[in-house]
N, C-alpha and C. Protein backbone atom coordinates (compact mmCIF):
# COMPACT_ATOMS: atom_id res chain seq x y z
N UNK A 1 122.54 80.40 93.31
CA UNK A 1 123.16 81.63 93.78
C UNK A 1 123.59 81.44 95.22
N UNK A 2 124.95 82.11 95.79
CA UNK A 2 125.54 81.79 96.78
C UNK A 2 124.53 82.63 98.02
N UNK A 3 124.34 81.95 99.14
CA UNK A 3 123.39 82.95 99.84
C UNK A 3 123.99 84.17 100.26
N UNK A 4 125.46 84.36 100.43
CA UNK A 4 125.61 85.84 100.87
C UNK A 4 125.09 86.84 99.76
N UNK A 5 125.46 86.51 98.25
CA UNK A 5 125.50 87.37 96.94
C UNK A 5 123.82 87.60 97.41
N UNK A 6 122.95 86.54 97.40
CA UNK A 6 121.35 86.84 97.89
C UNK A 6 121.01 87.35 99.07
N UNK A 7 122.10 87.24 100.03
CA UNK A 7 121.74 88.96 101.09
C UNK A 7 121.81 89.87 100.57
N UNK A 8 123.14 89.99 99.85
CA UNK A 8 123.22 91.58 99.78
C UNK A 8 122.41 92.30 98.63
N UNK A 9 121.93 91.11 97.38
CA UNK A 9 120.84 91.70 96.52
C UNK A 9 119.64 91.87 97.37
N UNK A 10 119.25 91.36 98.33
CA UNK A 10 118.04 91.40 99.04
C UNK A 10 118.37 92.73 99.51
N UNK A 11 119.40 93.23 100.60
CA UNK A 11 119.88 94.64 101.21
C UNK A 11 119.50 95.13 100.34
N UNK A 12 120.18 95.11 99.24
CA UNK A 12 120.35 96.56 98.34
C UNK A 12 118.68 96.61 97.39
N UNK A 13 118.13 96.14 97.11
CA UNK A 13 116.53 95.81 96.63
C UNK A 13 116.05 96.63 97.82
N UNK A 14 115.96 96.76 99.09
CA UNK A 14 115.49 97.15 100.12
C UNK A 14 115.38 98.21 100.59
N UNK A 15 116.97 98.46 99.92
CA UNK A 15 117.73 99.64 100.59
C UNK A 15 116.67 101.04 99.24
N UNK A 16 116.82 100.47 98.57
CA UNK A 16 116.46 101.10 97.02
C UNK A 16 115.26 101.32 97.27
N UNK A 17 114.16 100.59 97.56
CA UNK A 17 112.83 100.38 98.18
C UNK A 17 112.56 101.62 99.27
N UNK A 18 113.02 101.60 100.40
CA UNK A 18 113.17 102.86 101.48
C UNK A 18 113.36 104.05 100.76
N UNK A 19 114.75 104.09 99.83
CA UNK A 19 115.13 105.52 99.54
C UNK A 19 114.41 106.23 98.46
N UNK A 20 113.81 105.12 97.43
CA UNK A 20 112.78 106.14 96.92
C UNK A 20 111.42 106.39 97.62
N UNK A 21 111.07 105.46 98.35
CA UNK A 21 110.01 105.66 99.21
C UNK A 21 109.79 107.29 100.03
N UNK A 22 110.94 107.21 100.72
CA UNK A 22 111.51 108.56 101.57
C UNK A 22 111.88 109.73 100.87
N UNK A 23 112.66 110.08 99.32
CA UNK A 23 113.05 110.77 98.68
C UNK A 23 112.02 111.19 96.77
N UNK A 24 111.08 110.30 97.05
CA UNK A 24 110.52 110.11 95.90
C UNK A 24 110.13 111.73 95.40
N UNK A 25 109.92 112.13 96.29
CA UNK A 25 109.30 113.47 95.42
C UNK A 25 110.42 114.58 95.65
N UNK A 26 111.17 114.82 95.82
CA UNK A 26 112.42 115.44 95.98
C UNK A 26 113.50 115.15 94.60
N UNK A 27 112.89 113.58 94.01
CA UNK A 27 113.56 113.24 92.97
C UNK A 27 112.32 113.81 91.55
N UNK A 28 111.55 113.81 91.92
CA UNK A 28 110.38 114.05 90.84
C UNK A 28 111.30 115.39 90.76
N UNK A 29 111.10 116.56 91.75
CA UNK A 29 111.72 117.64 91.51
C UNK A 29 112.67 118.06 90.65
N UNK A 30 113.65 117.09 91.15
CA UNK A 30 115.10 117.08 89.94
C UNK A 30 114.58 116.43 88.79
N UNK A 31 114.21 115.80 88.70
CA UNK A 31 114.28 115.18 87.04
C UNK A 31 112.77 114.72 86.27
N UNK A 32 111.91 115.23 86.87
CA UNK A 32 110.10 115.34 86.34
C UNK A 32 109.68 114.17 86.62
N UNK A 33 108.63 113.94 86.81
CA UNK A 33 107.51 112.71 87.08
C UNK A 33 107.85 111.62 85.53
N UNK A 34 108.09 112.39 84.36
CA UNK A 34 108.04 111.38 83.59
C UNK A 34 109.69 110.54 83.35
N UNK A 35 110.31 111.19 84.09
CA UNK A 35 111.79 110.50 84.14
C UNK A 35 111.55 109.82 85.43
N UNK A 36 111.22 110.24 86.34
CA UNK A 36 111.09 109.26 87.20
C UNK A 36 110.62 107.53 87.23
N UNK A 37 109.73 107.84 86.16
CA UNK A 37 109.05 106.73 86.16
C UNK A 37 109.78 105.35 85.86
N UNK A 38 110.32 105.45 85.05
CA UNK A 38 111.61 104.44 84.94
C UNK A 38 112.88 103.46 85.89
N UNK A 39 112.56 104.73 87.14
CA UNK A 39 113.30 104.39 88.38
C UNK A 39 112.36 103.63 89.29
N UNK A 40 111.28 103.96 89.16
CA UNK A 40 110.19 103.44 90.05
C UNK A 40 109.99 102.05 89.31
N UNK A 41 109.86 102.14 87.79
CA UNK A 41 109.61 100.79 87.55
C UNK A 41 110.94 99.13 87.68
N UNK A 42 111.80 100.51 87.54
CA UNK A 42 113.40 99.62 88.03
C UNK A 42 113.22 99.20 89.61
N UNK A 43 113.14 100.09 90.11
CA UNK A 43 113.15 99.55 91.83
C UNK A 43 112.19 98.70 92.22
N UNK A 44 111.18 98.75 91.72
CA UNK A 44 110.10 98.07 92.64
C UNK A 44 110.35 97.10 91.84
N UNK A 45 110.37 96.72 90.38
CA UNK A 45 110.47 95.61 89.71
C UNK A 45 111.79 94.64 89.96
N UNK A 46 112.84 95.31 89.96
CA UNK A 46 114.14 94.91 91.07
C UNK A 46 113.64 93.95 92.76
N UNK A 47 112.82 94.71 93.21
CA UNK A 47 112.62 94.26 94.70
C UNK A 47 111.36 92.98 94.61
N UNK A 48 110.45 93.03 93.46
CA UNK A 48 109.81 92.33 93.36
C UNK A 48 110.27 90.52 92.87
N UNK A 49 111.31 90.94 91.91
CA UNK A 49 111.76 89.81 91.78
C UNK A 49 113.01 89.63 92.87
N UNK A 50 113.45 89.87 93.54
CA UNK A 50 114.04 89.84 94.57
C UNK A 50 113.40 89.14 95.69
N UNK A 51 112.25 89.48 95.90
CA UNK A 51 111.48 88.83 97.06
C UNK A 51 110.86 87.42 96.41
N UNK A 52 110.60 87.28 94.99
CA UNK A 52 110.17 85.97 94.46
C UNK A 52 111.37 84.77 94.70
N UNK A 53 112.54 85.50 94.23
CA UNK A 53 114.14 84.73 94.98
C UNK A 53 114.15 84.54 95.65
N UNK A 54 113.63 85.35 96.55
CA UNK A 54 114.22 85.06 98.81
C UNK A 54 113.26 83.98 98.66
N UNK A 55 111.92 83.93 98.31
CA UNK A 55 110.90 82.96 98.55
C UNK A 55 111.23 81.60 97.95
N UNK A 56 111.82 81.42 96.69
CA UNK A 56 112.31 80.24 96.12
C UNK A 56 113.74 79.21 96.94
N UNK A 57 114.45 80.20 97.65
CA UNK A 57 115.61 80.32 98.16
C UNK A 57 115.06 79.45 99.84
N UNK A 58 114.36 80.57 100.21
CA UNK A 58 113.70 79.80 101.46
C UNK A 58 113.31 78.26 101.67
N UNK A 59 112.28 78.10 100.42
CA UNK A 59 111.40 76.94 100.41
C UNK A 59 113.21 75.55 99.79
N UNK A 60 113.84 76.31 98.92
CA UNK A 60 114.84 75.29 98.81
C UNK A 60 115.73 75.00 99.59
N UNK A 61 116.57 76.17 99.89
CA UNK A 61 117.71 75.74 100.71
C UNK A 61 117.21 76.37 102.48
N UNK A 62 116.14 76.31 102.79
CA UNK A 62 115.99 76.35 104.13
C UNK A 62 116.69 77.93 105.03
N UNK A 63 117.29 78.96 103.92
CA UNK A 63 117.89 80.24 104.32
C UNK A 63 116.72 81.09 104.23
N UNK A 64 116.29 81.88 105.47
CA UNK A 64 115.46 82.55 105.73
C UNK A 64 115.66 84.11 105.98
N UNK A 65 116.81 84.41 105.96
CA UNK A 65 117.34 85.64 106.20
C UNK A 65 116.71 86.73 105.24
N UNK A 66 117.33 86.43 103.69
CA UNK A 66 116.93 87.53 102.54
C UNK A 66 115.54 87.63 102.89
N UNK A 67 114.60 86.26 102.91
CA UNK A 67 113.05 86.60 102.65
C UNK A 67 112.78 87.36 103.96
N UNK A 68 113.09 87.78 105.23
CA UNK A 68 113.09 88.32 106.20
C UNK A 68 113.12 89.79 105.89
N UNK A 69 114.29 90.29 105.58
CA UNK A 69 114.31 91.30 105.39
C UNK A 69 113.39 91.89 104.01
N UNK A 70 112.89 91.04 103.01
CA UNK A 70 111.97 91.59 102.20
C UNK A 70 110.60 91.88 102.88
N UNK A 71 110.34 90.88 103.71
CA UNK A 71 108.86 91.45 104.55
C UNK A 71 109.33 92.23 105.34
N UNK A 72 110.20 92.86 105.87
CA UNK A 72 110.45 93.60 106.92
C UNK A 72 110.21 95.03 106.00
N UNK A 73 110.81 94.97 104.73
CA UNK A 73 110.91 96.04 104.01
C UNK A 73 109.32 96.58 103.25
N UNK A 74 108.85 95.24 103.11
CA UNK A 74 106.74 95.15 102.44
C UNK A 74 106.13 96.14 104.05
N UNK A 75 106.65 95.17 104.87
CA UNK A 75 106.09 95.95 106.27
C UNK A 75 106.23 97.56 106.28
N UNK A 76 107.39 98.05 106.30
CA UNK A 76 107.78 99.87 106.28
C UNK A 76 107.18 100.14 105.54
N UNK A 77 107.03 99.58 104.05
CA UNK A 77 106.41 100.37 103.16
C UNK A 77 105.22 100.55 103.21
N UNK A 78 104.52 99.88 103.31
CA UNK A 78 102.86 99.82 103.96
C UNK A 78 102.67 100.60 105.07
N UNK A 79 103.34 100.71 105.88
CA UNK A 79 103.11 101.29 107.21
C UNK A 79 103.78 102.16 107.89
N UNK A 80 104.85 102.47 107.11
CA UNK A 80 105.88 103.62 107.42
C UNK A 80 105.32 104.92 107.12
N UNK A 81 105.27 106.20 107.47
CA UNK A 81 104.76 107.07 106.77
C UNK A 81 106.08 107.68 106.09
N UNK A 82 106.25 107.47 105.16
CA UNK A 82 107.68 107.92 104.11
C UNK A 82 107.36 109.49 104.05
N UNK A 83 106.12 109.94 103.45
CA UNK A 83 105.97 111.04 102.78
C UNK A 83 105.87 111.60 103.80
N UNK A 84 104.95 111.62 105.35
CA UNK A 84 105.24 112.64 106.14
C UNK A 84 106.73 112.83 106.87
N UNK A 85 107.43 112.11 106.83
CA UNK A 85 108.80 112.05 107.66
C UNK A 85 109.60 113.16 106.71
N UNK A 86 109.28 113.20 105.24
CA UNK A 86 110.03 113.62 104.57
C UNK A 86 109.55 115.22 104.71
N UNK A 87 108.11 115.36 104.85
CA UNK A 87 107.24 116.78 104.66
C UNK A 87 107.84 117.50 105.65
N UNK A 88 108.07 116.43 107.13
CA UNK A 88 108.09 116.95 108.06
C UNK A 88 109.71 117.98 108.36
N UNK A 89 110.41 117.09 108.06
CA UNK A 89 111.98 116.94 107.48
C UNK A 89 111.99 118.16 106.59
N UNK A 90 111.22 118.36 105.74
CA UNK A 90 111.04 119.57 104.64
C UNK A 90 110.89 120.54 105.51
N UNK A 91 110.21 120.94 106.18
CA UNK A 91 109.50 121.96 107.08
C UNK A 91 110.17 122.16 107.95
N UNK A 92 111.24 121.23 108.43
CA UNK A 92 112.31 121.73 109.39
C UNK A 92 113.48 122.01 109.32
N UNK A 93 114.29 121.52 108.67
CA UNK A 93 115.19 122.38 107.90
C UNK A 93 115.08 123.32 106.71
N UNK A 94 114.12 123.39 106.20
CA UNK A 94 113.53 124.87 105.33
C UNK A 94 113.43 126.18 106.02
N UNK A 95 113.89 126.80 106.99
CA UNK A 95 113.18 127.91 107.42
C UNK A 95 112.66 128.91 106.04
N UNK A 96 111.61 129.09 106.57
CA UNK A 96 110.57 129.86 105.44
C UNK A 96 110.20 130.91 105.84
N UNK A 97 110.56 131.29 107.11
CA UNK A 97 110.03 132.47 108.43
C UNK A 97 110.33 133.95 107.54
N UNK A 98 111.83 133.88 107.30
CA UNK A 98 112.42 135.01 106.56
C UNK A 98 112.00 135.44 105.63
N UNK A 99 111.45 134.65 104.47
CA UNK A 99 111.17 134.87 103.30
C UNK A 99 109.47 135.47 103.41
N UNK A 100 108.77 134.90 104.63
CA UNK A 100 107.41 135.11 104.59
C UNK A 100 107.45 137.02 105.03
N UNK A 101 108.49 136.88 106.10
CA UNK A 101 108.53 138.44 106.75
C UNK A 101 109.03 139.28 105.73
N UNK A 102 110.07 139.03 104.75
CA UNK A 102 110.58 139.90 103.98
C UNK A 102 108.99 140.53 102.79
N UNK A 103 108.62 139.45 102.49
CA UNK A 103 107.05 139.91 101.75
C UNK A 103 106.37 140.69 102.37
N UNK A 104 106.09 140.39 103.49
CA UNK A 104 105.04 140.92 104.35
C UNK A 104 105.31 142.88 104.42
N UNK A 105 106.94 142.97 104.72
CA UNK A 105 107.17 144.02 104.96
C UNK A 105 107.73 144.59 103.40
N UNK A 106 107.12 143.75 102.36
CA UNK A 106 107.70 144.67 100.78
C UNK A 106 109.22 144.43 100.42
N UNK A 107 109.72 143.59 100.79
CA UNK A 107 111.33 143.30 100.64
C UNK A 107 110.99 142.92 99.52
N UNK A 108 110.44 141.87 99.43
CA UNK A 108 110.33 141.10 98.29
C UNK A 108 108.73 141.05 97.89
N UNK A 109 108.62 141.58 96.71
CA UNK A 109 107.62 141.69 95.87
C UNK A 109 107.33 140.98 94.73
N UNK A 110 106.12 140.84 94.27
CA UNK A 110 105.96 139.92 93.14
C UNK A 110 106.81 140.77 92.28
N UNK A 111 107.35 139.89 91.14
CA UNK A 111 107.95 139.91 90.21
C UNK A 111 108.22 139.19 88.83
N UNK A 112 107.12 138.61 88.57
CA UNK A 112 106.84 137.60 87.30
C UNK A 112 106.11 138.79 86.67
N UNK A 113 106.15 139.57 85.42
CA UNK A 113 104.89 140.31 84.66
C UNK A 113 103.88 139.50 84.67
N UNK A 114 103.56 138.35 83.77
CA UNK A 114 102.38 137.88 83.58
C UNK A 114 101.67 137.64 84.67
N UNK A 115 102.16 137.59 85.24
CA UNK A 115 101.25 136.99 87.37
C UNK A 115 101.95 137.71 88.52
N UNK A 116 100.86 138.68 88.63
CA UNK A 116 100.79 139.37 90.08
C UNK A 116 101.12 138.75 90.99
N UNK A 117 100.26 137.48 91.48
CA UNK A 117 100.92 137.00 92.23
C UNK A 117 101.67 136.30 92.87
N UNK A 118 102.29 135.85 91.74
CA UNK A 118 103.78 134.65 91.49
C UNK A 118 104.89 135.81 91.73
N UNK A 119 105.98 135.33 92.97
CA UNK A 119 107.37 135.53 92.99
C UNK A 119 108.33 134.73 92.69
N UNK A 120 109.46 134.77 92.24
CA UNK A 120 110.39 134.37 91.38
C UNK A 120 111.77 134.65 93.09
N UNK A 121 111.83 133.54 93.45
CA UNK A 121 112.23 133.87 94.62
C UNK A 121 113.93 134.30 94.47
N UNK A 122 115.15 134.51 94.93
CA UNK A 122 116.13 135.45 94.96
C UNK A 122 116.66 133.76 95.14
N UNK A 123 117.91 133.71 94.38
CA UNK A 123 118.57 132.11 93.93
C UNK A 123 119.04 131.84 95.90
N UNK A 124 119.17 132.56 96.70
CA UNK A 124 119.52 132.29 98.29
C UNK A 124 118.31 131.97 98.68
N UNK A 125 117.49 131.67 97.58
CA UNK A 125 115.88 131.07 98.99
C UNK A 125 115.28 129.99 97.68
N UNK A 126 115.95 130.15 96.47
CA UNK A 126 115.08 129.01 95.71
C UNK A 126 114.85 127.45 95.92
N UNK A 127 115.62 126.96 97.08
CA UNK A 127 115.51 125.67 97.64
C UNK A 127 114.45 126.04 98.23
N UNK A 128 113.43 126.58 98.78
CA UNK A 128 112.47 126.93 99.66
C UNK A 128 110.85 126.50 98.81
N UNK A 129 110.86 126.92 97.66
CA UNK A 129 109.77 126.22 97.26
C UNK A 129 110.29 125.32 95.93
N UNK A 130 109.91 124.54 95.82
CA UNK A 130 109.89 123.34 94.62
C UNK A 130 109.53 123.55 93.12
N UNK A 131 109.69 123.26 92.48
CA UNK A 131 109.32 123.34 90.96
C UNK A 131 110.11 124.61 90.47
N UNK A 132 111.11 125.24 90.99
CA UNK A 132 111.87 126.63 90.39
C UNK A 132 112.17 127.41 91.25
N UNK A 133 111.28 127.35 92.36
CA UNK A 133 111.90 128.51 93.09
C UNK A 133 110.55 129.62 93.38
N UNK A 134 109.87 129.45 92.87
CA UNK A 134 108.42 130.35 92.85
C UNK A 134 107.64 129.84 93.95
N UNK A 135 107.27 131.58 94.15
CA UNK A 135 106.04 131.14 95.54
C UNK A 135 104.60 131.86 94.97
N UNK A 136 103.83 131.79 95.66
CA UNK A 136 102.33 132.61 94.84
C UNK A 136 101.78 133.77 96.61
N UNK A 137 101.39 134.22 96.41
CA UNK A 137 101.34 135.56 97.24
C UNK A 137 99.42 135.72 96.87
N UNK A 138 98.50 135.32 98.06
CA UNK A 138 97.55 135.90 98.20
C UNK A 138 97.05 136.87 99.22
N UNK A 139 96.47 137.79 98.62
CA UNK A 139 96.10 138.77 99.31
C UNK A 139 94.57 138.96 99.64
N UNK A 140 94.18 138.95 100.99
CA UNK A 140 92.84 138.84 101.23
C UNK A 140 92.74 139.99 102.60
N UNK A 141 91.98 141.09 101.42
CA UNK A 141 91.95 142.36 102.96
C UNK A 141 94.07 142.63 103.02
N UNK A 142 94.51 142.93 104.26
CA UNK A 142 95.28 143.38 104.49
C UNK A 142 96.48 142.30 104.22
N UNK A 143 95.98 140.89 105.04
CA UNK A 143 97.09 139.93 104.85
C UNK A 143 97.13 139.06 103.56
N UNK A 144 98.38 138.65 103.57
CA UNK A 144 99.12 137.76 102.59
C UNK A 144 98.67 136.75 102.84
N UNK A 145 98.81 135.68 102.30
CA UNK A 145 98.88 134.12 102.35
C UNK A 145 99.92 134.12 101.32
N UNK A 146 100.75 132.95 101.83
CA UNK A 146 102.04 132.58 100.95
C UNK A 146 102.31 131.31 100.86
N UNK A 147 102.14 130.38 99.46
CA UNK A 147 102.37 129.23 99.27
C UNK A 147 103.71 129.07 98.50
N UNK A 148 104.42 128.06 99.12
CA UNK A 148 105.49 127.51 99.44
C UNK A 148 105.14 126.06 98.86
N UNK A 149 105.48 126.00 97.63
CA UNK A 149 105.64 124.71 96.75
C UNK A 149 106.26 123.43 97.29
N UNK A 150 105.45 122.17 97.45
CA UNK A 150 106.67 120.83 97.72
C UNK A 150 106.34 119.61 96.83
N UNK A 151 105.51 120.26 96.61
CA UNK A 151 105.53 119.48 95.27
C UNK A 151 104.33 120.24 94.00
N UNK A 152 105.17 120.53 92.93
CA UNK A 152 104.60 121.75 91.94
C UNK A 152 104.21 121.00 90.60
N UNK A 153 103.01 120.14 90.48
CA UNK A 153 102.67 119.40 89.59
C UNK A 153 101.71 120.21 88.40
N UNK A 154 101.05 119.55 87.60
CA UNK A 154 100.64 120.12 86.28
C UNK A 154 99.26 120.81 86.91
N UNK A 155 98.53 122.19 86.05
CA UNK A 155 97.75 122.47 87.05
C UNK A 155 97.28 122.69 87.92
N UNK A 156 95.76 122.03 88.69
CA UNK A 156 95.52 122.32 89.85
C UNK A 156 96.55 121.01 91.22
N UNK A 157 96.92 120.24 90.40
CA UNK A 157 97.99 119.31 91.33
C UNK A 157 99.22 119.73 91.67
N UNK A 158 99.25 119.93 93.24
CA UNK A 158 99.94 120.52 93.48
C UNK A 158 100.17 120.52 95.37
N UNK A 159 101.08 120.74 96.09
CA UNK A 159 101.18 121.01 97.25
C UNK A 159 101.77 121.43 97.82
N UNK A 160 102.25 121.82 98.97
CA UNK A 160 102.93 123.36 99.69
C UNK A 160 102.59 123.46 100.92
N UNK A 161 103.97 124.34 101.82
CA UNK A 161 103.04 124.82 102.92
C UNK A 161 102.55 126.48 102.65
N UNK A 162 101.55 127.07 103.36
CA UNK A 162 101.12 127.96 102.98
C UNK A 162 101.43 129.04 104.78
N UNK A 163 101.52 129.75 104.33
CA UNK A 163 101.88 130.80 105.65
C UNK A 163 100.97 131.83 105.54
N UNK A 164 100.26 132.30 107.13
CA UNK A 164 99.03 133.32 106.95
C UNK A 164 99.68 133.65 108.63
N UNK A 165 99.40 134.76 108.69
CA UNK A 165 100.10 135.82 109.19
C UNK A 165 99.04 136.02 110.61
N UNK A 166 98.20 135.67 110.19
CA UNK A 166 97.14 135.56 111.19
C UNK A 166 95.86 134.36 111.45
N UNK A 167 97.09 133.38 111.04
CA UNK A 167 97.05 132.03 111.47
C UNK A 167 95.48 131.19 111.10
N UNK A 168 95.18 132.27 109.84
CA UNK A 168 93.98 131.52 109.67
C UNK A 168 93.85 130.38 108.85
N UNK A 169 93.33 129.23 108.70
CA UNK A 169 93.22 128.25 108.08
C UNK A 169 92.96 128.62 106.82
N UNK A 170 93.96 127.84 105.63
CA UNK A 170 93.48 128.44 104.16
C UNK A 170 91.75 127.57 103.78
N UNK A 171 90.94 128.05 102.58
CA UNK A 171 89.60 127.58 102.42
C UNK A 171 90.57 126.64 101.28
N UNK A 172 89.55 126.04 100.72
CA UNK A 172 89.61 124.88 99.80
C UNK A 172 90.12 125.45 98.72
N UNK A 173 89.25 126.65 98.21
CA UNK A 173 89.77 127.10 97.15
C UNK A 173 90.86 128.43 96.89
N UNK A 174 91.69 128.45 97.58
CA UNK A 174 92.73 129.67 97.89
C UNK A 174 93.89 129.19 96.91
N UNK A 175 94.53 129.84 96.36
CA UNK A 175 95.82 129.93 95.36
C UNK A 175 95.00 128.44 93.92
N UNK A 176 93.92 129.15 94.00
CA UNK A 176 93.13 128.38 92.88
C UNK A 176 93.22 127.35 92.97
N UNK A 177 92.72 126.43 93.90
CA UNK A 177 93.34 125.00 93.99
C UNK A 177 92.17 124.41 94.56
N UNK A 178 92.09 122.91 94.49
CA UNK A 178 90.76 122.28 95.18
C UNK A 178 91.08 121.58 96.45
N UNK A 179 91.73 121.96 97.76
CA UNK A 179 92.63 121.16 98.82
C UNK A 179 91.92 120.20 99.29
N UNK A 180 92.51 119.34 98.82
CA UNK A 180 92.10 117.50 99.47
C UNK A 180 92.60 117.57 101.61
N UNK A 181 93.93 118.23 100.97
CA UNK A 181 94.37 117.91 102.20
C UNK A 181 94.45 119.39 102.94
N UNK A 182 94.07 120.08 104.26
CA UNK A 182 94.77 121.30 104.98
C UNK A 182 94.90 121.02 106.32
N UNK A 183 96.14 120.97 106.64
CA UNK A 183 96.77 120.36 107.67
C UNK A 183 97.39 121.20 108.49
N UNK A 184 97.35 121.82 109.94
CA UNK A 184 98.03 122.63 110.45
C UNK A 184 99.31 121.97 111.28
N UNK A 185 100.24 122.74 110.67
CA UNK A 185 101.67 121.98 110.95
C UNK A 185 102.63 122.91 112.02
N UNK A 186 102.42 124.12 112.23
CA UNK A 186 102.68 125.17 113.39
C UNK A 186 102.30 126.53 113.10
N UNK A 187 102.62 127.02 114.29
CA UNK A 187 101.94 128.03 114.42
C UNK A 187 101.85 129.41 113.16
N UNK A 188 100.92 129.66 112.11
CA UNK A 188 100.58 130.27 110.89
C UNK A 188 100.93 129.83 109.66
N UNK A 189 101.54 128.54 110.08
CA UNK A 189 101.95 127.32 108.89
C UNK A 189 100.72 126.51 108.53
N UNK A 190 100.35 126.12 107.27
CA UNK A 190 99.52 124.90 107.37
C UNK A 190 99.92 124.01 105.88
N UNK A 191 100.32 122.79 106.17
CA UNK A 191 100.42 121.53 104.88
C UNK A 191 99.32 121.71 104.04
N UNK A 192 99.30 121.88 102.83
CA UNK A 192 97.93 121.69 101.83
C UNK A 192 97.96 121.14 100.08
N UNK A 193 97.45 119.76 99.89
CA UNK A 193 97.10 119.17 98.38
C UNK A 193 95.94 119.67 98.12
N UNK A 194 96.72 119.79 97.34
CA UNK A 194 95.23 119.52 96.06
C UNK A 194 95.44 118.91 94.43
N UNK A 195 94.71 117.60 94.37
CA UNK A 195 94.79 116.47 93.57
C UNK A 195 93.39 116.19 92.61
């Protein structure tokens, strides 16, 4: 193989590598965990034999470039934080401020029959939580807590940011969930899994 054709399969193996890395759950969204899976086993299996090439390529013809950029790419992935850049990225171009105040003050009310406290959010805010568009609304004493889906898996798997009005930290077990993770991300915002 000519070594440029083995740059640019190396690039593009790489490139593929980063973007599901960075976008992976944004794609689960669109097309379910079990369609995904196919892409994941294409890409990484793509990049894997890709990097076995750069390595064969190296040791023969003395071109070190492709295998370069495959460890450069093993390196990000290991050590890049993909998923927070993306959470973070989520959380900042999402404004969620509106949607939390419109609840708060009764704009928007639950509206699913079977579940009180599931909203079915208005199609101008359904990019705001993940898996449809639904948020869940707890009420403890006077204030709300409001979870904000980012990733809306089977069950108790699941994660979101959650908004409390009086900035209190959610408990482990709030919107029925077991939180691995509760993370305060600004001020009455907080990141939270549960896996």
């Amino acid at each position: 193989m000519k070594h440029s054709r083995l740059l640019l399969l190396s690039l593009i193996s790489s490139l593929l590598v980063i973007l599901v890395s960075l976008f992976q759950w944004d794609l689960v969204d669109i097309i379910t965990e079990f369609l995904m899976l196919p892409i994941w086993l294409f890409v990484y299996a793509f990049f894997i034999i890709m990097t076995i090439w750069t390595l064969i390529h190296l040791f023969k013809k003395r071109k070190w470039q492709p295998f370069v950029i495959q460890l450069i790419t093993i390196s990000l992935w290991f050590f890049f934080p993909f998923n927070q850049v993306n959470l973070d990225l989520n959380f900042k171009i999402h404004q969620r401020e509106e949607v939390a105040t419109k609840i708060e003050n009764g704009v928007i009310k639950p509206n699913v029959s079977d579940s009180p406290s599931l909203i079915q959010l208005p199609k101008k805010y359904t990019q705001l939580s993940k898996g449809g568009g639904d948020i869940v609304v707890e009420t403890k004493g006077k204030a709300k807590s409001i979870l904000f889906f980012t990733y809306r898996g089977m069950l108790d798997n699941f994660s979101g940011f959650v908004y409390n009005p009086n900035d209190n930290k959610p408990s482990k077990s709030d919107f029925n969930g077991d939180f691995k993770q509760i993370k305060k991300v600004h001020k009455n915002w907080y990141y939270v899994s549960s896996y």
